[in-house]
N, C-alpha and C. Protein backbone atom coordinates (compact mmCIF):
# COMPACT_ATOMS: atom_id res chain seq x y z
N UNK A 1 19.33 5.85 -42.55
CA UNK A 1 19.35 5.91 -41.10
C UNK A 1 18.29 4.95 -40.54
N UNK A 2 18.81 3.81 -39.53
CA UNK A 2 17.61 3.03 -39.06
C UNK A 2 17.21 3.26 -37.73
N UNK A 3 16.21 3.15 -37.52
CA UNK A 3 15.53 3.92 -36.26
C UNK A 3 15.23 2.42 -35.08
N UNK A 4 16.31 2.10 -34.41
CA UNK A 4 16.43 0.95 -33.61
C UNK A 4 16.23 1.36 -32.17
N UNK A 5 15.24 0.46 -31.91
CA UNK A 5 14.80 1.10 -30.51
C UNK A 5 14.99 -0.14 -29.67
N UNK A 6 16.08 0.31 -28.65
CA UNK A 6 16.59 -0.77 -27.74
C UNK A 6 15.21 -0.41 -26.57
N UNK A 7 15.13 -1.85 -25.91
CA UNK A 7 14.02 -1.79 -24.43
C UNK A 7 15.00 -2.62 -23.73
N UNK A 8 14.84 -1.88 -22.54
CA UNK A 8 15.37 -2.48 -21.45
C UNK A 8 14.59 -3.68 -20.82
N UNK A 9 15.03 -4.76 -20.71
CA UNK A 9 13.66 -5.55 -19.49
C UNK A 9 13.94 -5.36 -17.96
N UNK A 10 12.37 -4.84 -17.73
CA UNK A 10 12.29 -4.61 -16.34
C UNK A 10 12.48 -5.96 -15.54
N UNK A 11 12.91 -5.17 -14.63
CA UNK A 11 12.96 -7.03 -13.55
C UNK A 11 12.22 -6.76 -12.72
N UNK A 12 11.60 -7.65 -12.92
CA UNK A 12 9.86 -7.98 -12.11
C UNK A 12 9.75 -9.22 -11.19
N UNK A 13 9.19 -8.80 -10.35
CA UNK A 13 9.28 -10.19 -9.34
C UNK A 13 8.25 -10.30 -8.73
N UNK A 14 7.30 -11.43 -8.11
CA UNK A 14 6.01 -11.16 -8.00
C UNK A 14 5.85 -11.45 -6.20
N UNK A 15 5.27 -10.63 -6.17
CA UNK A 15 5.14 -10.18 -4.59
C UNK A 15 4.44 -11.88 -3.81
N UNK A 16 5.22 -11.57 -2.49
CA UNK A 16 4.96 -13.12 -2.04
C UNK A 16 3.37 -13.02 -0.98
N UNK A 17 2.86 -12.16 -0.71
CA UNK A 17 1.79 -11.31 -0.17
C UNK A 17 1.07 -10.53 -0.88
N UNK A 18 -0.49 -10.50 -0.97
CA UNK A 18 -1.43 -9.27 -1.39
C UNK A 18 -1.47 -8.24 -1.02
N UNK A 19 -1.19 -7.61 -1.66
CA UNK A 19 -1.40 -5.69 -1.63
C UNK A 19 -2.18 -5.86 -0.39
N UNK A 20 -3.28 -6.21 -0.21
CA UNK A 20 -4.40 -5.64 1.39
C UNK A 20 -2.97 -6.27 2.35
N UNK A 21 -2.68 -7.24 2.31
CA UNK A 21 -1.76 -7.56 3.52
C UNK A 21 -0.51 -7.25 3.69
N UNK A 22 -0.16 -6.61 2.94
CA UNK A 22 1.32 -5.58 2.95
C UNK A 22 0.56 -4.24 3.83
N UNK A 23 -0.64 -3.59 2.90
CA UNK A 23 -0.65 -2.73 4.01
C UNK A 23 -0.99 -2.94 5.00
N UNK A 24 -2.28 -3.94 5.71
CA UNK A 24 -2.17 -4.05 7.00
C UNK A 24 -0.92 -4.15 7.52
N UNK A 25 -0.30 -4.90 7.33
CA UNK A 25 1.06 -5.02 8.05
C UNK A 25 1.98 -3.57 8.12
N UNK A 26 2.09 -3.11 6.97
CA UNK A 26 2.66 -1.92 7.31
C UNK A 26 2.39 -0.74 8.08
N UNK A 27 0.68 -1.11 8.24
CA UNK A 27 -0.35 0.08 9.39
C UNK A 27 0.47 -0.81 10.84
N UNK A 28 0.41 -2.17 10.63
CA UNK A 28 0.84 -2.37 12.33
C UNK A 28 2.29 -2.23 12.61
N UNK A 29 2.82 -2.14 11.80
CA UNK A 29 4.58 -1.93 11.75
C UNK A 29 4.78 -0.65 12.53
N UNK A 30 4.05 0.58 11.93
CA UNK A 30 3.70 1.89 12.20
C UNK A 30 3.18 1.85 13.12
N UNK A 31 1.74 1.06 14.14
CA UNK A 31 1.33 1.10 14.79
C UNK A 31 2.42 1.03 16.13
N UNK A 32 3.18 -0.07 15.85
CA UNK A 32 4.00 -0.93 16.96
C UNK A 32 5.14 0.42 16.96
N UNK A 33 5.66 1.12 16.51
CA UNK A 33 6.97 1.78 16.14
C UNK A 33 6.49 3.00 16.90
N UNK A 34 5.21 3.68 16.99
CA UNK A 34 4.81 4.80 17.43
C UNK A 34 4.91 4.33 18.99
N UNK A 35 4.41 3.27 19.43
CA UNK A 35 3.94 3.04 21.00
C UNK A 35 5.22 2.80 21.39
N UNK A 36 6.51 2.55 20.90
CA UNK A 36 7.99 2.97 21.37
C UNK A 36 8.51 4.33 21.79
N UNK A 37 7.62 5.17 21.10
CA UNK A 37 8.18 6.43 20.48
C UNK A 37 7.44 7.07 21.79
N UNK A 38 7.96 8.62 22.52
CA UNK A 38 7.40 9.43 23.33
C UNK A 38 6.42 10.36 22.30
N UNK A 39 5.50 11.11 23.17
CA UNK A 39 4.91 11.74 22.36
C UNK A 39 5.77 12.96 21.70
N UNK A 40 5.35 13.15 20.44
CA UNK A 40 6.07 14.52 19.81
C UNK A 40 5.66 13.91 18.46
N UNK A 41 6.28 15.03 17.90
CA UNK A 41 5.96 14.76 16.13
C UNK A 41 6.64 13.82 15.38
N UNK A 42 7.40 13.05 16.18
CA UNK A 42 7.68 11.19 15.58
C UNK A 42 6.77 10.46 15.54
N UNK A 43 5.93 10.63 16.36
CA UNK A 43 4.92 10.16 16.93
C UNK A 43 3.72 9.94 16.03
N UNK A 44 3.62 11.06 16.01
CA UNK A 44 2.36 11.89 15.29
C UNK A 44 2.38 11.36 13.99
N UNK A 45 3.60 11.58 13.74
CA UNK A 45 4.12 11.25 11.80
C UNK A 45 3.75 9.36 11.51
N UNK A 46 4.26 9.07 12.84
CA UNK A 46 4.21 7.09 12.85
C UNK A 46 2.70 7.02 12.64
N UNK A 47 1.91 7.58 13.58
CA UNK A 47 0.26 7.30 13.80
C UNK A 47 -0.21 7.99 12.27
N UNK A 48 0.25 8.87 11.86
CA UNK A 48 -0.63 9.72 10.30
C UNK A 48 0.02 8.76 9.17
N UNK A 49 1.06 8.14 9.29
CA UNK A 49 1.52 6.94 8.45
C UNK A 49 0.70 5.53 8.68
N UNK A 50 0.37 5.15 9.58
CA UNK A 50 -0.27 4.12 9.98
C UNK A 50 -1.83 3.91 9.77
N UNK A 51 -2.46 5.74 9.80
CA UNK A 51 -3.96 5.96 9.03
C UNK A 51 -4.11 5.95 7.52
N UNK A 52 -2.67 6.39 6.90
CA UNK A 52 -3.02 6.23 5.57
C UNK A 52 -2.49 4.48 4.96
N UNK A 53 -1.94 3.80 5.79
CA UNK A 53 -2.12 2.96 4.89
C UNK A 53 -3.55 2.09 5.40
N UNK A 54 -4.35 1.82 6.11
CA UNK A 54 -5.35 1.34 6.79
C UNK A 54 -6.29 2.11 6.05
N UNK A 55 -6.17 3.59 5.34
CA UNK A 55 -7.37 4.24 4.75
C UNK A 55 -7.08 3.55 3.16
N UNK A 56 -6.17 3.33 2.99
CA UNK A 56 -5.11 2.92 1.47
C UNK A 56 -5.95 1.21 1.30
N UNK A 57 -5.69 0.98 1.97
CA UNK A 57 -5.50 -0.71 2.42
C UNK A 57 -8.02 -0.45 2.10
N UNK A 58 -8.26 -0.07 2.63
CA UNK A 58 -9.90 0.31 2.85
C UNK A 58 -9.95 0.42 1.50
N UNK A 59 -9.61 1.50 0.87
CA UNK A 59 -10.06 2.19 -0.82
C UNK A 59 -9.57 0.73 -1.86
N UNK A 60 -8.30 -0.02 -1.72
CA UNK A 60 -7.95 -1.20 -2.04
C UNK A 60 -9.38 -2.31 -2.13
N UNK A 61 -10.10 -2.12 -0.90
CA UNK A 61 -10.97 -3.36 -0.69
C UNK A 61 -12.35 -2.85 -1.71
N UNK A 62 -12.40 -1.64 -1.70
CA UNK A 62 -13.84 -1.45 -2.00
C UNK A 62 -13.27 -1.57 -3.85
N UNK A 63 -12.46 -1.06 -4.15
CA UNK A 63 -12.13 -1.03 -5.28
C UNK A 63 -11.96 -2.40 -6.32
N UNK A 64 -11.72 -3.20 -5.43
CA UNK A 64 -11.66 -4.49 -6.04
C UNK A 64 -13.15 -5.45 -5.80
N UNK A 65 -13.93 -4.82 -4.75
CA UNK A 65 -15.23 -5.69 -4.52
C UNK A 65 -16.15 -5.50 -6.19
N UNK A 66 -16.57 -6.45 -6.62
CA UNK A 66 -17.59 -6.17 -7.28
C UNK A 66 -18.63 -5.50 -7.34
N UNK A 67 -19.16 -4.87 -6.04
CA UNK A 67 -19.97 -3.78 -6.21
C UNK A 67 -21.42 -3.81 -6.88
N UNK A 68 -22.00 -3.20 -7.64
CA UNK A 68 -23.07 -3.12 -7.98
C UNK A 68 -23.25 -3.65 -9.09
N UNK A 69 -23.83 -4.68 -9.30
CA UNK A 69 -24.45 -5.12 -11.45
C UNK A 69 -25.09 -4.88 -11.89
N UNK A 70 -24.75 -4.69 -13.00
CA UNK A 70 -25.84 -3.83 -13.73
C UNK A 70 -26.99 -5.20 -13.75
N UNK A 71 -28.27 -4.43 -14.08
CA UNK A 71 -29.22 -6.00 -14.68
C UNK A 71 -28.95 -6.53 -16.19
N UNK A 72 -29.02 -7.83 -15.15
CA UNK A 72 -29.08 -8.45 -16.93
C UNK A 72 -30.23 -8.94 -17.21
């Protein structure tokens, strides 16, 4: 019995924009989509979508800064 292990290849495609600028854009997408919207819980949901990617997009920046070195 031979133990043949098929892999699929993923199809990968490389993003034409940086992660920080997808989400800004997607916080103002959300931003712009809510100030259409009357108030109510469309609303609400557009603006709590629009904080997490701007808080998303924040944790992104610090995460990639270099930050503190150790001494050398």
């Amino acid at each position: 019995m031979s133990d043949v292990v098929v892999r699929r290849q993923r199809k990968r495609f490389k993003q034409e924009l940086p992660l920080q600028a997808r989400l800004e854009r997607a916080a103002q997408q959300c931003k712009e989509a809510a100030q259409l919207q009357p108030s109510g819980p469309e609303r609400d949901a557009l603006l709590k979508a629009a904080r997490g990617y701007e808080v998303t997009a924040h944790l992104e920046e610090w995460l990639s800064s270099p930050g503190p070195q150790p001494p050398t």
